[in-house]
N, C-alpha and C. Protein backbone atom coordinates (compact mmCIF):
# COMPACT_ATOMS: atom_id res chain seq x y z
N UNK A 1 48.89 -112.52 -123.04
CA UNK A 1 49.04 -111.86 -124.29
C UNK A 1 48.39 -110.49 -124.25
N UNK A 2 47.41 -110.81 -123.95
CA UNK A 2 46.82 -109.37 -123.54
C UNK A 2 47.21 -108.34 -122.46
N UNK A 3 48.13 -108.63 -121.97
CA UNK A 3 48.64 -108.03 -120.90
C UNK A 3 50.14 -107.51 -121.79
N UNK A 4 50.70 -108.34 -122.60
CA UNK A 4 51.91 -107.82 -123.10
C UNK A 4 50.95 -106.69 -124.86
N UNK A 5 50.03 -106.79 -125.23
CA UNK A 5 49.54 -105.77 -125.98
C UNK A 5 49.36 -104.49 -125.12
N UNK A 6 48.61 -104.82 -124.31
CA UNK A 6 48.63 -103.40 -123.37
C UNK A 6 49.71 -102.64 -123.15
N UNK A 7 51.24 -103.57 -122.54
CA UNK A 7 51.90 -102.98 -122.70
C UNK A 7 52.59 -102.12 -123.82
N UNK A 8 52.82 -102.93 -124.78
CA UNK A 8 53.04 -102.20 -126.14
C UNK A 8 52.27 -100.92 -126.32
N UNK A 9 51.10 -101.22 -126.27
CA UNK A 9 50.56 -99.89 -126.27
C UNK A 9 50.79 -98.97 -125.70
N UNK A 10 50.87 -99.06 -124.29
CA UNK A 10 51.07 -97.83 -123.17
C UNK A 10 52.78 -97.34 -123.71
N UNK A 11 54.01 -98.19 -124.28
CA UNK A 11 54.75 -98.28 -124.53
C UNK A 11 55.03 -96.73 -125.85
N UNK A 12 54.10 -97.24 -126.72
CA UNK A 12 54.34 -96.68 -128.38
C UNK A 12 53.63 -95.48 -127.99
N UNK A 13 52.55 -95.50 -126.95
CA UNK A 13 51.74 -94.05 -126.27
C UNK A 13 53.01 -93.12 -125.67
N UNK A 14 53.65 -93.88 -124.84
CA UNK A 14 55.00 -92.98 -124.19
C UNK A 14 55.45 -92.42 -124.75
N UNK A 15 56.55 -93.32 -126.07
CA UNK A 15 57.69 -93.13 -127.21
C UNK A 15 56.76 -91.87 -127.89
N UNK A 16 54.90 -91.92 -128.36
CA UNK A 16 54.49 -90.59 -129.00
C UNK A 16 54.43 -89.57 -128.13
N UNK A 17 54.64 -89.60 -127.04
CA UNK A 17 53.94 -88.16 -126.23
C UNK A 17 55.72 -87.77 -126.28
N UNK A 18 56.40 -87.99 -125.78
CA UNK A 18 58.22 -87.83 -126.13
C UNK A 18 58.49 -87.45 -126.70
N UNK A 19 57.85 -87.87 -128.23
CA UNK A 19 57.77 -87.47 -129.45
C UNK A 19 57.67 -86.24 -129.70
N UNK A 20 56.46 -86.22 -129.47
CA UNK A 20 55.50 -84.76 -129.61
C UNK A 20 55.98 -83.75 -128.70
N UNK A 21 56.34 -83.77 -127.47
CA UNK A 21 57.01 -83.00 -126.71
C UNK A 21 57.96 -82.26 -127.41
N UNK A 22 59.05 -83.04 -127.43
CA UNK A 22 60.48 -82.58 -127.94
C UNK A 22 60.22 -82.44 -129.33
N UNK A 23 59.39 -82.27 -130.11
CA UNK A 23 59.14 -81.89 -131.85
C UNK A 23 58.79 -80.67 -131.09
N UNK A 24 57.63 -80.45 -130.24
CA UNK A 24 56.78 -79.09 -129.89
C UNK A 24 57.43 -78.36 -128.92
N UNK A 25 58.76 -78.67 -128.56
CA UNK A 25 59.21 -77.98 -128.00
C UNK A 25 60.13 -76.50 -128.81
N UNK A 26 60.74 -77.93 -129.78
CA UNK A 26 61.76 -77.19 -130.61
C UNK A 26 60.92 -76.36 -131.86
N UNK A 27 60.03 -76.70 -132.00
CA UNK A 27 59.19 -75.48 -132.56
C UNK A 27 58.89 -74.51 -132.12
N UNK A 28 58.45 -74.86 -131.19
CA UNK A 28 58.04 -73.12 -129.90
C UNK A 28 59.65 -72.39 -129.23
N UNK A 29 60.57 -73.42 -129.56
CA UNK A 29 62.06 -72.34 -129.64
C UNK A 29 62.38 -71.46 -130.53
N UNK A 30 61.75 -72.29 -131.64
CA UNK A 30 62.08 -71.63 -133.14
C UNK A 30 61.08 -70.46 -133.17
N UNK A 31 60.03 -70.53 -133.02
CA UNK A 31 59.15 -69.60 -132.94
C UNK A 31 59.33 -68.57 -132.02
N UNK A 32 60.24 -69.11 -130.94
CA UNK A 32 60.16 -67.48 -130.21
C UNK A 32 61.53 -66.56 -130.34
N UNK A 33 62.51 -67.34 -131.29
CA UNK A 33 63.66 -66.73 -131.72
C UNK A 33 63.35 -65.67 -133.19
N UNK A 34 64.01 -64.73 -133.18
CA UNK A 34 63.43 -63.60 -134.22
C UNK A 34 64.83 -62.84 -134.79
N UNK A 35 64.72 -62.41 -135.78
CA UNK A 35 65.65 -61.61 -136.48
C UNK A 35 65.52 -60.52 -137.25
N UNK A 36 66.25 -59.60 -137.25
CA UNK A 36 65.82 -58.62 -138.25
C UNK A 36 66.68 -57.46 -138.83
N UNK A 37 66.51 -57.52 -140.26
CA UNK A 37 66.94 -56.97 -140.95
C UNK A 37 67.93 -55.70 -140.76
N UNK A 38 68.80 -55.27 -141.18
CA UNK A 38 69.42 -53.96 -140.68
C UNK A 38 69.78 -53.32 -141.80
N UNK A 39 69.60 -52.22 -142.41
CA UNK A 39 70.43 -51.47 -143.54
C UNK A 39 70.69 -50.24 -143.07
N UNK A 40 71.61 -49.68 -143.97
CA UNK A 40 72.53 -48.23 -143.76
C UNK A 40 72.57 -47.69 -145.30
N UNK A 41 72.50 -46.20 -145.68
CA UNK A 41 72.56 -45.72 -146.62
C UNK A 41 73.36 -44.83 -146.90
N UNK A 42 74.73 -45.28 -147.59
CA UNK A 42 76.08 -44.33 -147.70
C UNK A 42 76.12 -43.20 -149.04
N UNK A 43 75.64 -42.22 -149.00
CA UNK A 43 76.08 -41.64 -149.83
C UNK A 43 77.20 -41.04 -150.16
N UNK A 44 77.29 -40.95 -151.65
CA UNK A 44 78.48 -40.21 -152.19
C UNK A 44 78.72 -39.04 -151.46
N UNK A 45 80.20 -38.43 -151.56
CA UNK A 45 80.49 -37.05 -151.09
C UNK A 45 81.32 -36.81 -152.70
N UNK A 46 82.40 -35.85 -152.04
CA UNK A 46 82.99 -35.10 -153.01
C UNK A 46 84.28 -35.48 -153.25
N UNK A 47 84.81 -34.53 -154.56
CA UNK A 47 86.51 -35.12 -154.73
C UNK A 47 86.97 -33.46 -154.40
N UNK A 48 87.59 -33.73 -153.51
CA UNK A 48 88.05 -31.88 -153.68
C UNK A 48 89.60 -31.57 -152.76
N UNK A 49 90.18 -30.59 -153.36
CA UNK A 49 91.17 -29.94 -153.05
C UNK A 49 92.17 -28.63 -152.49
N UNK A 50 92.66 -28.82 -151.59
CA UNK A 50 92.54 -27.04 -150.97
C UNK A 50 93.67 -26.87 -150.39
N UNK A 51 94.75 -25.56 -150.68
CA UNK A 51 95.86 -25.53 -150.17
C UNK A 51 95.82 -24.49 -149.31
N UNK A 52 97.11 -24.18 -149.49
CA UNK A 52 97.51 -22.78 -148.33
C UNK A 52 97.74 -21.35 -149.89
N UNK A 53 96.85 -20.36 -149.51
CA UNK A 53 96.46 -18.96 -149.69
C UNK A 53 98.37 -18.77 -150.04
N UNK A 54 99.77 -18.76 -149.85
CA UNK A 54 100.38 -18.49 -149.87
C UNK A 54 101.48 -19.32 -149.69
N UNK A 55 103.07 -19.38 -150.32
CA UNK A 55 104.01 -20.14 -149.35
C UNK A 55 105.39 -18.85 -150.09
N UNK A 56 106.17 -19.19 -148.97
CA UNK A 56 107.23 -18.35 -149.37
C UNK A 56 108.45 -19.36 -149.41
N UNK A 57 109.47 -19.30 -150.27
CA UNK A 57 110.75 -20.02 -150.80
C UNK A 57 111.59 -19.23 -149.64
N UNK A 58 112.70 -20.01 -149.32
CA UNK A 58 113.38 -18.98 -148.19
C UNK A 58 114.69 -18.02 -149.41
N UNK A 59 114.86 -17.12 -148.75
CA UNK A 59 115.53 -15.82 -149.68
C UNK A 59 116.95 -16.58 -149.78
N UNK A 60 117.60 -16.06 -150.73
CA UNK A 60 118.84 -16.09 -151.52
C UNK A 60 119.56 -14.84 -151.72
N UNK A 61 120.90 -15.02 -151.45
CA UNK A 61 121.95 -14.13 -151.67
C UNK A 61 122.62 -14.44 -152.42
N UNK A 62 122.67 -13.32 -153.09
CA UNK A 62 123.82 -13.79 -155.09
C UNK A 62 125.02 -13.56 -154.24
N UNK A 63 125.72 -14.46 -155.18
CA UNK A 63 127.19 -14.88 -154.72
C UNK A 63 128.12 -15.31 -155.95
N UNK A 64 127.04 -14.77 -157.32
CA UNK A 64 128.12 -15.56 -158.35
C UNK A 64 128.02 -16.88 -158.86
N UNK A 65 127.33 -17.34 -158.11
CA UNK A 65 126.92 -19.01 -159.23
C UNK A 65 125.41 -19.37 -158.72
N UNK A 66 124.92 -19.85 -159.58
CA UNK A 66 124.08 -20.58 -159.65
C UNK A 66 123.21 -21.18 -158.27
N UNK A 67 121.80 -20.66 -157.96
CA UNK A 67 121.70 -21.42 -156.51
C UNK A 67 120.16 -21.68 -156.65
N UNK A 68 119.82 -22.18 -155.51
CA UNK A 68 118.32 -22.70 -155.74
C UNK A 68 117.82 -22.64 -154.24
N UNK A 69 116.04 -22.26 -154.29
CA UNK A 69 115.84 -22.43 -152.89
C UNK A 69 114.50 -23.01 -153.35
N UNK A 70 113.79 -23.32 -152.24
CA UNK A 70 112.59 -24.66 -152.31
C UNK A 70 111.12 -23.62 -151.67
N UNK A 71 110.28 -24.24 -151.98
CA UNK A 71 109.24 -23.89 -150.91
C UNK A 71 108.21 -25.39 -150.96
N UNK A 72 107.80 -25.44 -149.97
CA UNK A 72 106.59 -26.35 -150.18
C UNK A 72 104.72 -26.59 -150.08
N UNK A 73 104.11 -27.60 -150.71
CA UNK A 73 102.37 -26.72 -150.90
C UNK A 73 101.71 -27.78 -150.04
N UNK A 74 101.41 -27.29 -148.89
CA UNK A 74 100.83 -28.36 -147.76
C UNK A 74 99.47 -28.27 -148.70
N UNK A 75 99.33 -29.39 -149.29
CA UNK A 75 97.75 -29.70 -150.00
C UNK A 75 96.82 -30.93 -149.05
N UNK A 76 95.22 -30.23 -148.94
CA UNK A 76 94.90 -31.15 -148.62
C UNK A 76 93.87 -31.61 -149.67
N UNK A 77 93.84 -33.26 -149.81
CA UNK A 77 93.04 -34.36 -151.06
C UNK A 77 92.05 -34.75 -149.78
N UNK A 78 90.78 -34.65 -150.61
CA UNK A 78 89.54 -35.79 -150.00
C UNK A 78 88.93 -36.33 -151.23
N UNK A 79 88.82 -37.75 -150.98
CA UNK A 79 88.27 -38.40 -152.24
C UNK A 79 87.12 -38.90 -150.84
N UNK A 80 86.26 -38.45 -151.18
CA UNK A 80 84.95 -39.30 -150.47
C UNK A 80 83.85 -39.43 -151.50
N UNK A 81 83.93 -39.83 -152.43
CA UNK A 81 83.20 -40.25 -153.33
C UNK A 81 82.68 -42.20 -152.96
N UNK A 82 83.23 -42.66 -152.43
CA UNK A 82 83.06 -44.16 -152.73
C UNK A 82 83.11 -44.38 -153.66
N UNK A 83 83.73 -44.28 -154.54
CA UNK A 83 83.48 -45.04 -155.97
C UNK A 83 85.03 -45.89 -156.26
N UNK A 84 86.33 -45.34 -155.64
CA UNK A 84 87.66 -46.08 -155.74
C UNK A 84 87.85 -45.30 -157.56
N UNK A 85 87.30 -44.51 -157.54
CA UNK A 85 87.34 -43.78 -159.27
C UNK A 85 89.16 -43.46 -159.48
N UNK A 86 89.68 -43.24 -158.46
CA UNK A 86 91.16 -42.15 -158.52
C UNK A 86 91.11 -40.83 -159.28
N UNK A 87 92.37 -40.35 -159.02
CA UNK A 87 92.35 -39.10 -159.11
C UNK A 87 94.03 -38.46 -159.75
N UNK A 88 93.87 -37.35 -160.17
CA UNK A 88 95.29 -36.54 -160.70
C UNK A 88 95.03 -34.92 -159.95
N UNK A 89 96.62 -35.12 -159.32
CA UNK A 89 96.90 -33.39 -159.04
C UNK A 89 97.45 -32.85 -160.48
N UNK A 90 97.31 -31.69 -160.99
CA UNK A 90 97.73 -31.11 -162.13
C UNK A 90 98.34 -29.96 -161.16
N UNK A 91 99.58 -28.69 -161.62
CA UNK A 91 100.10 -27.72 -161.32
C UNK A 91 100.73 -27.16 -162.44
N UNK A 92 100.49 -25.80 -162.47
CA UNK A 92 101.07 -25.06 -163.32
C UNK A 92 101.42 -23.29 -162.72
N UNK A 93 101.69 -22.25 -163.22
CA UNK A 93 101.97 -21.13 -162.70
C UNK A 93 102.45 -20.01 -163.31
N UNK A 94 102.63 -18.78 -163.18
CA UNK A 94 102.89 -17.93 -163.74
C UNK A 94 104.58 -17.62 -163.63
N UNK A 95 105.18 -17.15 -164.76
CA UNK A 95 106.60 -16.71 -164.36
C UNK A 95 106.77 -16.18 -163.47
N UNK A 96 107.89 -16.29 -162.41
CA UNK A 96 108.51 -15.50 -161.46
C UNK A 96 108.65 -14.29 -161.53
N UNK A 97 108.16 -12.82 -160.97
CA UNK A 97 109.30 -11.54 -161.89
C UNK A 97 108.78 -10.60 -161.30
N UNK A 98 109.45 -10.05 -160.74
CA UNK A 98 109.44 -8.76 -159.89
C UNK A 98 110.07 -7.12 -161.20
N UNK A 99 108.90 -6.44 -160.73
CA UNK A 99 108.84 -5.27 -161.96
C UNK A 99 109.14 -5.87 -163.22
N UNK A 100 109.98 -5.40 -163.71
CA UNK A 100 110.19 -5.48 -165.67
C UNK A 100 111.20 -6.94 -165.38
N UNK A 101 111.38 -7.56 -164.30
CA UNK A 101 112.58 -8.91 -164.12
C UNK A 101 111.76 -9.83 -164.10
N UNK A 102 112.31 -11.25 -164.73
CA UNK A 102 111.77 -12.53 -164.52
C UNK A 102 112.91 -13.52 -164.38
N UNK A 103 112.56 -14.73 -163.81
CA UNK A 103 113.28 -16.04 -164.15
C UNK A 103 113.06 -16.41 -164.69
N UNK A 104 113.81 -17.68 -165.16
CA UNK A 104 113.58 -18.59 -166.73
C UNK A 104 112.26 -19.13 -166.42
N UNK A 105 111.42 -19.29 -167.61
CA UNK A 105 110.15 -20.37 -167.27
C UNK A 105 110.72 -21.67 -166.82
N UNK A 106 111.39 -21.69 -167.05
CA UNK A 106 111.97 -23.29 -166.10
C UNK A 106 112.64 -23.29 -164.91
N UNK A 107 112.06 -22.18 -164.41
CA UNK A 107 113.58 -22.26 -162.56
C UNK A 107 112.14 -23.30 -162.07
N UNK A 108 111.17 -23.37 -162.53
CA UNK A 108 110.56 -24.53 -160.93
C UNK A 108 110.53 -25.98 -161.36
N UNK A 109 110.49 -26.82 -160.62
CA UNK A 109 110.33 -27.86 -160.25
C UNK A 109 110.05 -28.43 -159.52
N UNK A 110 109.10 -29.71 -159.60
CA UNK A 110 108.96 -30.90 -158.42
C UNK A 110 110.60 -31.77 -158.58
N UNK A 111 111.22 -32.04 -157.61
CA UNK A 111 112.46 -32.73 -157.44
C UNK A 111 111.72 -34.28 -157.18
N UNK A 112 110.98 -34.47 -156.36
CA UNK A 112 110.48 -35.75 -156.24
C UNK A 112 109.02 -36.42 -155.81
N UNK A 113 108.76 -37.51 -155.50
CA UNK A 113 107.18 -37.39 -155.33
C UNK A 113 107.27 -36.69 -154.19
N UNK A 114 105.86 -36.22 -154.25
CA UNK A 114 104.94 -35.33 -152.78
C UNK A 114 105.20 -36.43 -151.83
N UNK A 115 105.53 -36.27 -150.44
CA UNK A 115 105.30 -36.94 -148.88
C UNK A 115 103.40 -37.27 -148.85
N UNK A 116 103.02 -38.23 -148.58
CA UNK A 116 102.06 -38.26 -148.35
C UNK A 116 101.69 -39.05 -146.89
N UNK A 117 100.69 -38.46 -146.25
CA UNK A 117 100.00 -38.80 -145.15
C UNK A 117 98.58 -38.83 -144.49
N UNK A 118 97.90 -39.85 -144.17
CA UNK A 118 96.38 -39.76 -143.80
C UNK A 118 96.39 -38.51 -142.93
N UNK A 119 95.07 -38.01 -142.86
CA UNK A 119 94.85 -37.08 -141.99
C UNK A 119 94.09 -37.54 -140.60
N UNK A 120 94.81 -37.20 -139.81
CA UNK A 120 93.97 -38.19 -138.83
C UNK A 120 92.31 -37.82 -138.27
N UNK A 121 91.84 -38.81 -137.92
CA UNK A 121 90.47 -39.16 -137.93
C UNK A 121 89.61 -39.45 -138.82
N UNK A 122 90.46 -39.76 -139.59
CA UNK A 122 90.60 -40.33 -141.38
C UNK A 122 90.60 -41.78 -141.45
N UNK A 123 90.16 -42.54 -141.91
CA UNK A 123 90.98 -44.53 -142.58
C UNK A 123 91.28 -44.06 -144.03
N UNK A 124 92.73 -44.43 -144.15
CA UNK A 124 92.58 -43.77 -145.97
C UNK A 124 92.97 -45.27 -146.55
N UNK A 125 92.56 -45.21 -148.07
CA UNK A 125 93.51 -46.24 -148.86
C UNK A 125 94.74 -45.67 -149.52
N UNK A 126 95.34 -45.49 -148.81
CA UNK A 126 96.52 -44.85 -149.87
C UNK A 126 96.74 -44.46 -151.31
N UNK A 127 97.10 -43.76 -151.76
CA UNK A 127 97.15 -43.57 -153.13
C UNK A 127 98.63 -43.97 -153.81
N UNK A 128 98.37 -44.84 -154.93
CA UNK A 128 99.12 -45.74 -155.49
C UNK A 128 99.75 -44.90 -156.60
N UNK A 129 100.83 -43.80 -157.04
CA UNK A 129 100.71 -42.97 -157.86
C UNK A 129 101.40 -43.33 -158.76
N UNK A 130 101.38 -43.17 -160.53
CA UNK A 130 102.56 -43.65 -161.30
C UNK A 130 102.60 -43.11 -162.59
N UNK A 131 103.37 -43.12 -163.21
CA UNK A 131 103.29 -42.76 -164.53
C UNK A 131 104.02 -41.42 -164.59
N UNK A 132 104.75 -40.97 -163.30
CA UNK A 132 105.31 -39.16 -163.63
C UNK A 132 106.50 -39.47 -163.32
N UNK A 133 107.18 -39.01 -164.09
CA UNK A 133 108.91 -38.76 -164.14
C UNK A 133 109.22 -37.53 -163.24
N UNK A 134 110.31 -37.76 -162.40
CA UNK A 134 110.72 -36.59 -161.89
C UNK A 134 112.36 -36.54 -161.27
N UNK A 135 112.91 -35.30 -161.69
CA UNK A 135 112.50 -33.85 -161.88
C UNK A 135 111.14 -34.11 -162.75
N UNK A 136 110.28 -32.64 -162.09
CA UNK A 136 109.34 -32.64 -163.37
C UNK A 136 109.06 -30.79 -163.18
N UNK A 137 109.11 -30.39 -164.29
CA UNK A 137 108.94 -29.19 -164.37
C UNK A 137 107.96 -28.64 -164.18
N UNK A 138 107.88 -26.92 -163.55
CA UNK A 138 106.14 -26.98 -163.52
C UNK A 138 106.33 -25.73 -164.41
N UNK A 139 105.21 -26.03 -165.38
CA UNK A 139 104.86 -24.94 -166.62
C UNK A 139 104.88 -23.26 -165.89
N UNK A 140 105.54 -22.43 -166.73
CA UNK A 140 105.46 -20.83 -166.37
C UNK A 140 105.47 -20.14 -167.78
N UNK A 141 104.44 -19.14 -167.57
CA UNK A 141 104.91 -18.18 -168.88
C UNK A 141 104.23 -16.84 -168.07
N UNK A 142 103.92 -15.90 -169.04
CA UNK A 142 103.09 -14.65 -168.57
C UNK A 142 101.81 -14.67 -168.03
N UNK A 143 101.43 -15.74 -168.90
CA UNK A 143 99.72 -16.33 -168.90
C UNK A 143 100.19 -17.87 -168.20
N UNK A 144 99.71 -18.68 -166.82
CA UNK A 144 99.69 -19.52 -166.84
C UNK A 144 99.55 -20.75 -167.99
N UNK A 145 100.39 -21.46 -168.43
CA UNK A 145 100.06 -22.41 -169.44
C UNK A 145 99.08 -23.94 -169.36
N UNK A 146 99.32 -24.87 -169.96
CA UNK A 146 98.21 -25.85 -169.69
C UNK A 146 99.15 -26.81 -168.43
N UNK A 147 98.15 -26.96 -167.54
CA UNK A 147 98.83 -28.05 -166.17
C UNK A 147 99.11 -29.01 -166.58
N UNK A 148 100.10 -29.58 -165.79
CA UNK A 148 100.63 -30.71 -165.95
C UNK A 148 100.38 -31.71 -164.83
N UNK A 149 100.10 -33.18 -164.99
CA UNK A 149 99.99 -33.86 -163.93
C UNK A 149 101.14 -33.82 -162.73
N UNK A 150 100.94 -33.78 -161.57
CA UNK A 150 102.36 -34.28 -161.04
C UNK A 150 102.13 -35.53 -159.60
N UNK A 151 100.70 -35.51 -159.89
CA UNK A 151 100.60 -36.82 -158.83
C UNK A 151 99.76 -37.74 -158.99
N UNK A 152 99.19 -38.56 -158.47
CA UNK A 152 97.94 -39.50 -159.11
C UNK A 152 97.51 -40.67 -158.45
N UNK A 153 96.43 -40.92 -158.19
CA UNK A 153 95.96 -42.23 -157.33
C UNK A 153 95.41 -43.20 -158.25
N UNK A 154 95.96 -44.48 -158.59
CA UNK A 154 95.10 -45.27 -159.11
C UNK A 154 93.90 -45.85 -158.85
N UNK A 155 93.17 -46.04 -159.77
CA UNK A 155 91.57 -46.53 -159.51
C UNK A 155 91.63 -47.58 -158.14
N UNK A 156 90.65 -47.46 -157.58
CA UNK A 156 90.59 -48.21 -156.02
C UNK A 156 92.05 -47.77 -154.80
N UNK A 157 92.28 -46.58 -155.47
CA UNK A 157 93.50 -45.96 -154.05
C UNK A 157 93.22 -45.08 -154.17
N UNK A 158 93.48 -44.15 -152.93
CA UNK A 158 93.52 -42.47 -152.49
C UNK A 158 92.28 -41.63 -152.25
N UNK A 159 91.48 -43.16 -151.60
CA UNK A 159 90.50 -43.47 -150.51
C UNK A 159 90.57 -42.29 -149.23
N UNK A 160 89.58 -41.29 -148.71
CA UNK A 160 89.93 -41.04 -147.40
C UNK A 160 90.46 -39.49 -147.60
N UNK A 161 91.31 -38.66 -146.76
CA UNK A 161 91.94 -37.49 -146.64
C UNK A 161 93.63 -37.56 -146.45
N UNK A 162 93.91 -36.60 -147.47
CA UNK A 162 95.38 -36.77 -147.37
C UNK A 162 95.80 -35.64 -147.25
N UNK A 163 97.19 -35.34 -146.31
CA UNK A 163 98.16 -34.53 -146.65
C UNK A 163 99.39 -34.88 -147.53
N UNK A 164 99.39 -33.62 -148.41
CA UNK A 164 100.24 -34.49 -149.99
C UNK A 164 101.02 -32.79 -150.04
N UNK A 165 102.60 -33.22 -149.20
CA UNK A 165 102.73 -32.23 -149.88
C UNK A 165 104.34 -31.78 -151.20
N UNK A 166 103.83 -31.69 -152.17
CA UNK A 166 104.91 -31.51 -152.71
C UNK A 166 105.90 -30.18 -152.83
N UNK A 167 107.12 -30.62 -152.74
CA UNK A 167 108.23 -29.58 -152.99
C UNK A 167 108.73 -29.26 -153.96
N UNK A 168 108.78 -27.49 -153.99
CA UNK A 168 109.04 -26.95 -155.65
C UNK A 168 110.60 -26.18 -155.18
N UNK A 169 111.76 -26.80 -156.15
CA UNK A 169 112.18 -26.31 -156.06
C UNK A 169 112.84 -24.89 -157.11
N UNK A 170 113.07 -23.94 -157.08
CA UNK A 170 113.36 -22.81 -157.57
C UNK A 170 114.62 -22.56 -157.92
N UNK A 171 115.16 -22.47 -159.30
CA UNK A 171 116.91 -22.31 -159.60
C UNK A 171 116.78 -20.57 -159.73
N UNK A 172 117.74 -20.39 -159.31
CA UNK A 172 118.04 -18.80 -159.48
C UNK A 172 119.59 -18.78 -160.31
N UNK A 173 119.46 -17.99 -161.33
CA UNK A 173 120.70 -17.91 -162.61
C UNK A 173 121.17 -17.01 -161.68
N UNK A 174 122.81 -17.18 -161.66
CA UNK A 174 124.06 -16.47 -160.63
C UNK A 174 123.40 -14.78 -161.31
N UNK A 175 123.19 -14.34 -162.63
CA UNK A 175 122.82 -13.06 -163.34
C UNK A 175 121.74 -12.69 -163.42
N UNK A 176 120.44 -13.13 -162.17
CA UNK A 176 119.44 -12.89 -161.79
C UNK A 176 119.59 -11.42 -161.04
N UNK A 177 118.63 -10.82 -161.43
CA UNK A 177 118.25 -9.27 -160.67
C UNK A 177 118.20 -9.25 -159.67
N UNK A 178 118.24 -8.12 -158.53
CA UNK A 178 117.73 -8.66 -157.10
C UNK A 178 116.41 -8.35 -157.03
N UNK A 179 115.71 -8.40 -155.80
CA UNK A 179 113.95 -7.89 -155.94
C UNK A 179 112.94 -9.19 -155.10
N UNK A 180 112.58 -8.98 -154.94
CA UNK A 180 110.96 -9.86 -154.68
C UNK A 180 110.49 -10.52 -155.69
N UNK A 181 110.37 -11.46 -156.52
CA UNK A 181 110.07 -12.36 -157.06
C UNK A 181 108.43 -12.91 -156.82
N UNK A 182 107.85 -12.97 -157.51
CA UNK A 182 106.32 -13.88 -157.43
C UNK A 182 105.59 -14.34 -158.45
N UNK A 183 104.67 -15.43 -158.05
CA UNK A 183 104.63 -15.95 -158.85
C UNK A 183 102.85 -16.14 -158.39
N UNK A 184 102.20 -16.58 -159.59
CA UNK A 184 100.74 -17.29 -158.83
C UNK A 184 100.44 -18.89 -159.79
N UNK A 185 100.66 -19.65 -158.08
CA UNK A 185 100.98 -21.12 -158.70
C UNK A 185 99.29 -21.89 -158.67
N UNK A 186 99.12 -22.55 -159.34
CA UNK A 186 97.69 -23.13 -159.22
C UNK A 186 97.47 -24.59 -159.14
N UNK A 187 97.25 -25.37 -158.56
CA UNK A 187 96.90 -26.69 -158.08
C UNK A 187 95.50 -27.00 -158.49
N UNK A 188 95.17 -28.30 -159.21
CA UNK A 188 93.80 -28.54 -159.31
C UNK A 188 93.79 -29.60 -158.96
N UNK A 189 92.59 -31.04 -158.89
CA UNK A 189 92.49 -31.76 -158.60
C UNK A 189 91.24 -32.67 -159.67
N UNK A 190 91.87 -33.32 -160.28
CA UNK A 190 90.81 -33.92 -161.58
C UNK A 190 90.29 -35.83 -161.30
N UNK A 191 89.20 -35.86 -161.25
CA UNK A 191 89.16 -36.86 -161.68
C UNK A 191 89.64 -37.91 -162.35
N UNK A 192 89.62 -39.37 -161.99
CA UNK A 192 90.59 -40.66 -163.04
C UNK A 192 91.83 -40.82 -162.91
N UNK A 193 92.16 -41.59 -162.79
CA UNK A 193 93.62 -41.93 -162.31
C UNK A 193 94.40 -41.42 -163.87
C-alpha cells in the first residue's frame, strides 16, 4: 500500500510539473509576443477649379442659313476635402460682339453633359451628376449675368481629380455680321451638391 501511495504521489508530482510547464510556457509566449498601435493623420485639402486662359470655336463662313460651331473648356475639378460634401460647376458669360456687333444672348449652349475622366495618378469617386436639363443655355448679356449650374456631384461622389470637359455650342443667325467675335466666359466651382 505504501508503495502504491508513493506511486500516486510521484504520479500527481509528474501530471503538476506538466502542468506548470505547459501553463509557463504559454505565458512566456504570450509575454514575448507584442503589438502596437499605428495611426495616420489625414487632413483636409481644398475644393478648387481651373481651366484653360482661352478656347477658340472653329470659324464659320456665312452661306445664308443658319450655322453653329462648338468650342470646348478642358476644366480641371479637385475635391480633396474628405468630407464626400459634393459639389456644382456654375457658367455664365458675356455677349459675343465684335465692335458695335453682337449675337443673340442665346447663341451658347451646353448640348449635353461634360465627358468626364479621372486624372491619372488620381483614385476618384466619380461624380454622380443630376438635376440639369440639357440643351442648357449659358447666360450672356453686356454685364455677365447670374451663373447657372451646369454640372454637379452628389454628396459622397466627385471624390479625387477630374477632367470635365464640357461643350459650348455657338448658333450663328445666317444675318450675323462678319468680324471676330468674343466673349469672356466664367466657370466657378461651389460647394454642395
Amino acid at each position: 500500500m505504501c508503495f502504491l501511495k508513493s506511486r500516486s504521489i510521484r504520479f500527481y508530482l509528474g501530471f503538476f510539473l506538466i502542468l506548470v510547464l505547459t501553463l509557463g510556457g504559454s505565458t512566456l509566449a504570450a509575454l514575448a509576443d507584442s503589438s502596437t498601435g499605428a495611426t495616420v493623420v489625414v487632413t483636409a485639402g481644398t475644393l478648387s477649379e481651373s481651366g484653360p486662359s482661352s478656347a477658340s470655336a472653329g470659324g464659320v463662313t456665312l452661306n445664308g442659313t443658319d450655322q453653329t460651331t462648338t468650342y470646348s473648356l478642358g476644366l480641371t475639378v479637385t475635391d480633396a476635402r474628405g468630407n464626400g460634401g459634393g459639389w456644382n460647376l456654375t457658367i455664365t458669360s458675356t455677349t459675343f460682339t465684335t465692335g458695335t456687333h453682337s449675337l443673340p444672348t442665346t447663341a451658347s449652349s451646353i448640348g449635353a453633359a461634360p465627358t468626364v475622366s479621372c486624372v491619372s495618378g488620381s483614385t476618384c469617386t466619380n461624380p454622380t451628376s443630376s438635376g440639369i436639363t440639357y440643351p442648357l443655355l449659358v447666360p450672356a448679356a453686356a454685364t455677365a449675368p447670374t451663373p447657372v449650374k451646369f454640372f454637379n456631384a452628389a454628396a459622397n461622389t466627385g471624390m479625387g481629380s477630374f477632367t470635365i470637359t464640357p461643350t459650348v455650342t455657338i448658333s450663328i443667325p445666317a444675318n450675323t455680321f462678319a468680324g471676330t467675335y468674343s466673349s469672356t466666359v466664367s466657370v466657378a466651382i461651389v460647394s454642395g451638391p
